[in-house]
N, C-alpha and C. Protein backbone atom coordinates (compact mmCIF):
# COMPACT_ATOMS: atom_id res chain seq x y z
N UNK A 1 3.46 10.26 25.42
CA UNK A 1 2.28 10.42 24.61
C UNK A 1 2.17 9.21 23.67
N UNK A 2 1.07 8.78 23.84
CA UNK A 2 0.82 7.79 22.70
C UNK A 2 0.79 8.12 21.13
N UNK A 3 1.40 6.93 20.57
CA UNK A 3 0.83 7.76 19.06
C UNK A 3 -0.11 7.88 18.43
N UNK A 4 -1.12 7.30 19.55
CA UNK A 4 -3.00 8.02 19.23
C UNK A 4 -2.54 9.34 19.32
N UNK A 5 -2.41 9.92 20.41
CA UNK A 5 -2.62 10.75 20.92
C UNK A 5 -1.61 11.98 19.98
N UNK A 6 -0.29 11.51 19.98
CA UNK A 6 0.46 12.42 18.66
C UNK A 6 -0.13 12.33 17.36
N UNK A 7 -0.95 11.72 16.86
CA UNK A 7 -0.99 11.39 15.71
C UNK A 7 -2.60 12.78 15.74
N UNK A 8 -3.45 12.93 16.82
CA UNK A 8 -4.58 13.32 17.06
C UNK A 8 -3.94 15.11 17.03
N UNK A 9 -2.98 15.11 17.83
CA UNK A 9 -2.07 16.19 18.48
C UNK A 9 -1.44 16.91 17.35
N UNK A 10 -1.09 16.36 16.36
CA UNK A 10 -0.47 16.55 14.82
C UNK A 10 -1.80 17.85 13.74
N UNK A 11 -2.27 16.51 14.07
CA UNK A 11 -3.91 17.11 12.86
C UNK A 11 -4.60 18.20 13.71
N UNK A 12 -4.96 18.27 15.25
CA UNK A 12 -5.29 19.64 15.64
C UNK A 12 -4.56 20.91 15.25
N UNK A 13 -3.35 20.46 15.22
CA UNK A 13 -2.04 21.93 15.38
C UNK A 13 -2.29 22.06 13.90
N UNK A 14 -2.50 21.35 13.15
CA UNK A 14 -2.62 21.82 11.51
C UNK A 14 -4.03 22.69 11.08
N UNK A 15 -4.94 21.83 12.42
CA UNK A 15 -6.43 22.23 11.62
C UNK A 15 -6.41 23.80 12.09
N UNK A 16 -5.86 24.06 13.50
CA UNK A 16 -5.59 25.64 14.15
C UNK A 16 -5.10 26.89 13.13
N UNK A 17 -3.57 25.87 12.43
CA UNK A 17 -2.53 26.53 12.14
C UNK A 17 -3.26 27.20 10.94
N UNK A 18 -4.23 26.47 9.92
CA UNK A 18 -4.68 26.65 8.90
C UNK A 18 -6.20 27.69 8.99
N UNK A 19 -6.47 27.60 10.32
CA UNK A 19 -7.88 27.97 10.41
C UNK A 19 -9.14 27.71 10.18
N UNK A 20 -9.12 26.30 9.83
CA UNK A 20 -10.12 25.40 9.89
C UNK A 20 -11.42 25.90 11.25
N UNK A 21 -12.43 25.35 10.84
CA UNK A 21 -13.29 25.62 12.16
C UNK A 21 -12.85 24.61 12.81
N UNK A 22 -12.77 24.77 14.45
CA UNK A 22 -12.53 23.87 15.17
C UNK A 22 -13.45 22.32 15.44
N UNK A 23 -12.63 21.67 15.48
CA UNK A 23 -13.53 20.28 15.71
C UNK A 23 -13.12 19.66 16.28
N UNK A 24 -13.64 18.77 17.06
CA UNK A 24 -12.93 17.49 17.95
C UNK A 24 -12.51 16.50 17.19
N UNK A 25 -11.20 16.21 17.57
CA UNK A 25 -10.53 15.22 16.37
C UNK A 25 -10.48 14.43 17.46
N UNK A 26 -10.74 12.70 16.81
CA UNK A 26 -10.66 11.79 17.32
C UNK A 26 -10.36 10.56 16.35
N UNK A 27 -10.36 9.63 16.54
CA UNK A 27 -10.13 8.25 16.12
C UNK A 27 -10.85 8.26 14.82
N UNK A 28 -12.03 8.07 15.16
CA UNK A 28 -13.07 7.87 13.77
C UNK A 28 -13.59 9.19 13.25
N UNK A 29 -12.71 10.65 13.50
CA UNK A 29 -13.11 11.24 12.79
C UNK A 29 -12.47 11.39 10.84
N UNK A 30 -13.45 11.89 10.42
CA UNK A 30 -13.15 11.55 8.83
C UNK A 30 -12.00 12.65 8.52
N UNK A 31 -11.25 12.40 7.63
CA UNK A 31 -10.17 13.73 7.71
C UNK A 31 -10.69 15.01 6.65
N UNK A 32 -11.38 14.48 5.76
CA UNK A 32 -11.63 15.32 4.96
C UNK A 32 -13.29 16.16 4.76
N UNK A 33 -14.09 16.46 3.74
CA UNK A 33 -14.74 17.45 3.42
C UNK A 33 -15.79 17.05 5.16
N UNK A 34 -16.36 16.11 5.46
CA UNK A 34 -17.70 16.07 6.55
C UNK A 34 -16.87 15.85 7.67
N UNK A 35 -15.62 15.84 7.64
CA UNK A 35 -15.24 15.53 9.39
C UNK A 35 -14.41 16.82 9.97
N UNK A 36 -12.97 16.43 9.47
CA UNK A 36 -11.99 17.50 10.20
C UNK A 36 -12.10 18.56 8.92
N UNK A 37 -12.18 18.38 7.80
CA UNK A 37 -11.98 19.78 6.84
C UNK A 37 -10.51 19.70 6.41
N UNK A 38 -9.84 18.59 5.84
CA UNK A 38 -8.35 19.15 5.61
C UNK A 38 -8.44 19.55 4.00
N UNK A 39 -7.69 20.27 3.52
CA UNK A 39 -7.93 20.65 2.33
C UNK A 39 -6.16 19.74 1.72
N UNK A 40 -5.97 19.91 0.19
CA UNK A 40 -4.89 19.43 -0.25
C UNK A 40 -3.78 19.98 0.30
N UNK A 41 -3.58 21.27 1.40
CA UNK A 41 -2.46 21.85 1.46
C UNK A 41 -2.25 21.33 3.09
N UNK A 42 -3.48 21.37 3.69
CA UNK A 42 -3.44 20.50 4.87
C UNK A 42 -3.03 19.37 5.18
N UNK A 43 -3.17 18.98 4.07
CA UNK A 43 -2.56 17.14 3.75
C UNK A 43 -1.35 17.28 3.24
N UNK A 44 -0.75 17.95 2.43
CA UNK A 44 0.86 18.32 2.21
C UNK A 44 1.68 17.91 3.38
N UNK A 45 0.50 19.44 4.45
CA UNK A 45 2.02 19.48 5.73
C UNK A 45 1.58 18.42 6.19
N UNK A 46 0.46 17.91 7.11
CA UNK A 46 0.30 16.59 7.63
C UNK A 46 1.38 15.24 7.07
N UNK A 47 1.13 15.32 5.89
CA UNK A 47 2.14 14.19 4.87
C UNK A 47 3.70 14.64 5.60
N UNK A 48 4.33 15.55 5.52
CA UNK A 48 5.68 15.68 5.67
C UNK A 48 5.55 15.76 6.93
N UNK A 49 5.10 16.49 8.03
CA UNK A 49 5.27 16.23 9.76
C UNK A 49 5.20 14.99 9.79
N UNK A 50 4.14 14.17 9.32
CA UNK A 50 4.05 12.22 10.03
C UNK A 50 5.80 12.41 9.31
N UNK A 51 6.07 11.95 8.34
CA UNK A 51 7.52 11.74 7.29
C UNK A 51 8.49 12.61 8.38
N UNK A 52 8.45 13.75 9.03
CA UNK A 52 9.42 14.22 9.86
C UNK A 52 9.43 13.62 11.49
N UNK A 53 8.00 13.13 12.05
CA UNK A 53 8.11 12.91 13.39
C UNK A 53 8.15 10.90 13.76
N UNK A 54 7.76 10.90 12.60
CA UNK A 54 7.38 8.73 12.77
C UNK A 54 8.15 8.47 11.36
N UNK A 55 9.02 9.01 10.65
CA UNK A 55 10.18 8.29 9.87
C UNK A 55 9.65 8.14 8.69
N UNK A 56 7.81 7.71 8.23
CA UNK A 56 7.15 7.58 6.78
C UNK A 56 5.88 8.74 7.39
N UNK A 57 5.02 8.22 6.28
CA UNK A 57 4.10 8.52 6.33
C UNK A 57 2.61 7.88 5.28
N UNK A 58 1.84 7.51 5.06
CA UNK A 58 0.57 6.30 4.68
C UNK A 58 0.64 7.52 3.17
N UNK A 59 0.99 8.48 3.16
CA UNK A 59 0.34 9.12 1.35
C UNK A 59 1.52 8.99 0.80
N UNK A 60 2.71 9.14 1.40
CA UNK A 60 3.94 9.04 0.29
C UNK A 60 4.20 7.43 -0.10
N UNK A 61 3.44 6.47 0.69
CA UNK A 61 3.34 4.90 0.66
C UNK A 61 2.09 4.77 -0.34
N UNK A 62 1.64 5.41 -1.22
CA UNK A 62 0.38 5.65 -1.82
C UNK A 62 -1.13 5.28 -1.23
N UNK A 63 -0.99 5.51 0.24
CA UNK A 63 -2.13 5.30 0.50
C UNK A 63 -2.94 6.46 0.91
N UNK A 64 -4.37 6.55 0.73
CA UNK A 64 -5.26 7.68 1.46
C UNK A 64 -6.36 7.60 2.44
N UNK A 65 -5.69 7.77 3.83
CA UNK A 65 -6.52 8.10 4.52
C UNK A 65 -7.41 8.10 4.99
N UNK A 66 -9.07 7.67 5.14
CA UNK A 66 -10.05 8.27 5.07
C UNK A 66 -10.20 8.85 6.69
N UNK A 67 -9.76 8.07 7.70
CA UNK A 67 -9.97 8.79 9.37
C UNK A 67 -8.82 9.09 9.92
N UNK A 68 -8.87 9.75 10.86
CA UNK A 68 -7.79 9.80 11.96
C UNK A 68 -7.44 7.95 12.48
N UNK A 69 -8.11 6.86 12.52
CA UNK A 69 -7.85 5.57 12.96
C UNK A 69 -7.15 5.08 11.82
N UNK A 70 -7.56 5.25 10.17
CA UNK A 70 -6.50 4.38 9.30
C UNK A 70 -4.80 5.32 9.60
N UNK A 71 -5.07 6.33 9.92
CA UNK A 71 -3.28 6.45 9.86
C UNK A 71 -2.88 5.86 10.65
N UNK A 72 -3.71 5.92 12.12
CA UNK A 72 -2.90 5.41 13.35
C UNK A 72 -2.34 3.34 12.74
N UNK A 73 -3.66 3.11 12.14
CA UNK A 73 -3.50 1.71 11.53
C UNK A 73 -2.08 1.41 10.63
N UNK A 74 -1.61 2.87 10.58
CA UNK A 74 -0.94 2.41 8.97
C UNK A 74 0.85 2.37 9.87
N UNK A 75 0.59 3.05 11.05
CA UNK A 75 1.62 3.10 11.93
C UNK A 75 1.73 0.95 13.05
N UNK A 76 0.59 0.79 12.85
CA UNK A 76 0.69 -0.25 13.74
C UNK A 76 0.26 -1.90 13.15
């Protein structure tokens, strides 16, 4: 699996786990209020799974986010 594809694979299983309405997550989708819907607790676990599965993670490096493409960016 690519780490598009884990990184895409990550944020679905959260948006499910949480009960978010479903959405197609992709590259340029936005993570927060108009795209995927993550709320601050969504971004918690997201923050510690990237930190448990790819070693960091872009918010504990003080950065934020705005799509599914800047994390993949923040990995490459």
């Amino acid at each position: 699996m690519s780490l598009d594809e884990q990184i895409i694979d990550i944020i679905s299983t959260i948006v499910r786990r949480h009960g978010l309405p479903e959405v197609s997550v992709a590259l340029d989708s936005p993570l927060y209020d108009d795209g995927v819907g993550l709320d601050s607790m969504c971004v918690a676990e997201l923050s510690a799974t990237l930190e448990k599965r790819l070693g960091s993670d872009p918010y504990t490096k003080g950065e934020l986010p705005a799509t599914v493409a800047d994390i993949v960016g923040f990995y490459g």
